[in-house]
Protein backbone atom coordinates (compact mmCIF):
# COMPACT_ATOMS: atom_id res chain seq x y z
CA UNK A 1 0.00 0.00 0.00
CA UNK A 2 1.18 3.24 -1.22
CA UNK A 3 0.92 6.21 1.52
CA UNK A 4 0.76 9.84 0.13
CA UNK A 5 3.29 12.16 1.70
CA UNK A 6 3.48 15.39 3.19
CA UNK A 7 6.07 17.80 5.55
CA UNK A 8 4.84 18.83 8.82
CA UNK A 9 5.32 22.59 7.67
CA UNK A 10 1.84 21.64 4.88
CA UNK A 11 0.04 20.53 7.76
CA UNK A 12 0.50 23.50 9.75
CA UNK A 13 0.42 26.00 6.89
CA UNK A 14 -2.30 24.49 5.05
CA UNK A 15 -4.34 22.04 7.91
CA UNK A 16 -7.80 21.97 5.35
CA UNK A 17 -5.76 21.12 2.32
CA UNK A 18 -3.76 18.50 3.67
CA UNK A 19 -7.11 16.74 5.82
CA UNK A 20 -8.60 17.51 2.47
CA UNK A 21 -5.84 15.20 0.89
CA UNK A 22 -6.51 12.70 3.36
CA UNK A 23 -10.09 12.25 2.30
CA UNK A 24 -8.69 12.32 -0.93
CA UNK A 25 -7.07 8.59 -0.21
CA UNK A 26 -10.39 7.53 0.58
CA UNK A 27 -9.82 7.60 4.36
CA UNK A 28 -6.31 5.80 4.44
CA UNK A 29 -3.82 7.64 5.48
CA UNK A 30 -1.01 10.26 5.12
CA UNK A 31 2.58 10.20 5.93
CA UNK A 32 3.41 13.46 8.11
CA UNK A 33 7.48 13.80 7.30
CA UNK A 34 9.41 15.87 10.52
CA UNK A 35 12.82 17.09 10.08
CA UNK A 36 12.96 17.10 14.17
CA UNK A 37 11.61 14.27 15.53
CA UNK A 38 9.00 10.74 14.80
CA UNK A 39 7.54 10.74 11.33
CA UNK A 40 3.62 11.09 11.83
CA UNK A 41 0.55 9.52 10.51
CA UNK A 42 -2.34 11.57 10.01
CA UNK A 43 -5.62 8.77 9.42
CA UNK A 44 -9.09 9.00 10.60
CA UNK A 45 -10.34 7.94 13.77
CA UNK A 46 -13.16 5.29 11.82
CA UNK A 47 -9.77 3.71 10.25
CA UNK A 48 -7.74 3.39 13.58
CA UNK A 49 -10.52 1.88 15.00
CA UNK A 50 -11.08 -0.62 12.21
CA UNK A 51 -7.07 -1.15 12.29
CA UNK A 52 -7.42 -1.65 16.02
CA UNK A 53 -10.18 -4.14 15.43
CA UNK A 54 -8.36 -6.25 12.74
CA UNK A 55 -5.53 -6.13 14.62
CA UNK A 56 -6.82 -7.83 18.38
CA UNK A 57 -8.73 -10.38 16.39
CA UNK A 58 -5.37 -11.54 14.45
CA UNK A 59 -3.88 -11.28 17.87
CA UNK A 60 -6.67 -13.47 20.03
CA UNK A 61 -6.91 -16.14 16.65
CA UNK A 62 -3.13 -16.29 16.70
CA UNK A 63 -2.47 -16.89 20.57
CA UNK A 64 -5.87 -19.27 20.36
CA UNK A 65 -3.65 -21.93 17.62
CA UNK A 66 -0.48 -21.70 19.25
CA UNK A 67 -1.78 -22.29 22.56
CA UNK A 68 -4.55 -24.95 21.61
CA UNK A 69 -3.49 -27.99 20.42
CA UNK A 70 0.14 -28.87 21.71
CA UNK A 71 -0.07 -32.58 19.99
CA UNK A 72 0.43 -30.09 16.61
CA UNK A 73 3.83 -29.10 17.70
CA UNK A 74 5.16 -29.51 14.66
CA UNK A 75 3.33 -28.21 12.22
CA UNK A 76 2.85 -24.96 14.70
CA UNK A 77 7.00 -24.88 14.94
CA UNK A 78 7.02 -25.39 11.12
CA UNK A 79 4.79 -22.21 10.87
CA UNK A 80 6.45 -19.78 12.94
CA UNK A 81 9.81 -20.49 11.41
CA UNK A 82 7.79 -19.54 8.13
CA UNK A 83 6.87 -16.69 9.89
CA UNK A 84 10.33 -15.68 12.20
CA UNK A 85 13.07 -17.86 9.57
CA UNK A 86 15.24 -16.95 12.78
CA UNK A 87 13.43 -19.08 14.53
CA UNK A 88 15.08 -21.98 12.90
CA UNK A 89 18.56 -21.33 14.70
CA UNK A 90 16.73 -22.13 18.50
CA UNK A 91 17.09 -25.28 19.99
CA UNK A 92 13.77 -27.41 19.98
CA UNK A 93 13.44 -26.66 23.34
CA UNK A 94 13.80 -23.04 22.98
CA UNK A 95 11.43 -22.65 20.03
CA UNK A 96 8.70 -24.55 22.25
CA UNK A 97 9.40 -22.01 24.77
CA UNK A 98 9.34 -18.88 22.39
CA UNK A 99 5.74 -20.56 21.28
CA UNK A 100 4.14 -20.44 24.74
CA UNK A 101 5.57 -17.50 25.51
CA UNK A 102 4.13 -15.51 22.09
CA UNK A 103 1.17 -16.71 22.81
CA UNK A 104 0.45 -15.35 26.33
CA UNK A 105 2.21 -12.18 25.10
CA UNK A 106 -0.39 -11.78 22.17
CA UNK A 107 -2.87 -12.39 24.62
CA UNK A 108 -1.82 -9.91 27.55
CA UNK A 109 -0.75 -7.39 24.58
CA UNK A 110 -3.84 -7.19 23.35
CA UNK A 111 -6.05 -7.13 26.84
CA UNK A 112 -3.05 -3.91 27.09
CA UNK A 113 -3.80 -3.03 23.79
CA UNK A 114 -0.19 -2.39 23.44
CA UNK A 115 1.86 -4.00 21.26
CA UNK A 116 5.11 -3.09 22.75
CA UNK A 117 5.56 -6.25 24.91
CA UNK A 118 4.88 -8.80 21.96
CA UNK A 119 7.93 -6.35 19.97
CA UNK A 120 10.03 -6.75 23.02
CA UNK A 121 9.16 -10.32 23.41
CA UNK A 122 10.00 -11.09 19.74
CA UNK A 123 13.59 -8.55 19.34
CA UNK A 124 14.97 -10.82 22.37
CA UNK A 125 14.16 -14.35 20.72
CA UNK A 126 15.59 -13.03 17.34
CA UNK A 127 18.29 -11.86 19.55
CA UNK A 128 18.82 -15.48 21.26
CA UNK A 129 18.64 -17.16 17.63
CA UNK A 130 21.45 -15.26 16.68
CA UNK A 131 23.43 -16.10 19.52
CA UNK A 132 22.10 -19.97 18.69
CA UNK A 133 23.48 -19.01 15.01
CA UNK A 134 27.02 -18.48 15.79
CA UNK A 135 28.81 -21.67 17.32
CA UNK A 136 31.74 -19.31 18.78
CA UNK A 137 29.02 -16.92 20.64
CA UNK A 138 26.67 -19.94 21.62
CA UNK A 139 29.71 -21.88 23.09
CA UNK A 140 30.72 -19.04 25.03
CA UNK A 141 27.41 -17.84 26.28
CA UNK A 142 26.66 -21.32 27.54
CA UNK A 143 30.25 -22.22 29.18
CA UNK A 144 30.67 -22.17 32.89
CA UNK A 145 32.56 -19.43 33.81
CA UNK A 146 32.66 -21.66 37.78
CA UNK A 147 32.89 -17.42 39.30
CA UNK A 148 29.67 -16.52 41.09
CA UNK A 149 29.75 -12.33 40.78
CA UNK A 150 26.49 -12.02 43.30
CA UNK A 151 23.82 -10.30 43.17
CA UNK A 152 23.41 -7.74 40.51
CA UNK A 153 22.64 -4.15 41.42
CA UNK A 154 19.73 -2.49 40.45
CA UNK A 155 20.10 -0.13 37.92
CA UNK A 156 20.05 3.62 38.64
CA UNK A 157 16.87 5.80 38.87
């Protein structure tokens, strides 16, 4: 899907024209470009609503099948590494783990409606495959250092 453009100085100078423009794209949306800061997206409330909508029933569906029917382990493996081909590089163990765990994450994203968890959730599993992916890295993130460094602090306010 194409997204029409615009700088953040058209929206100010010209706020009609450019919701005018908007309409124009039969209610999709418009790409608000900032020299200082976040690009913005200028869409109606009726569409972020729908999006919203589309969005938690893709979530619930999705956490529903992974969660379901554990006997289909493999064909539920076989999709996410369709989905995440990182996926491939975890240990069978570890890709049973990341399963259960993006399915209660859909699930409490969602009730949140927040999707920053399930991003979180899926940046440090692509980050653990990629440890998984290097033999050098894996070996030495898994060796036993046999030093115990106690407790770690908690970080600074």
């Amino acid at each position: 899907m194409q997204v029409d453009e615009v700088p953040f100085s058209e929206l100010q100078l010209h706020g009609k024209a450019t919701v005018a423009r908007l309409q124009s794209t039969r209610g999709q949306s418009l790409l608000i470009r900032r020299r200082d800061g976040d690009n913005l997206v200028l869409t109606t409330a009726e569409r972020a609503d729908r999006d919203r909508e589309v969005s938690s029933v893709a979530m619930r569906v999705l956490a529903t099948v992974l969660s379901r029917d554990k006997n289909a382990q493999d064909s539920i493996s076989g999709a996410i590494t369709d989905v995440f081909p990182w996926a491939t590089f975890l240990p069978p163990e570890d890709l049973r783990t990341f399963v259960d765990e993006l399915a209660a994450t859909l699930r409490a994203a969602d009730a949140l409606d927040n999707p920053n968890p399930l991003a979180q959730l899926i940046a440090a599993w692509r980050n653990t495959a990629e440890a998984h992916a290097d033999p050098a890295v894996a070996a030495q993130l898994s060796a036993d250092t046999g030093d115990d460094h106690g407790a770690v602090p908690a970080p600074a306010a």
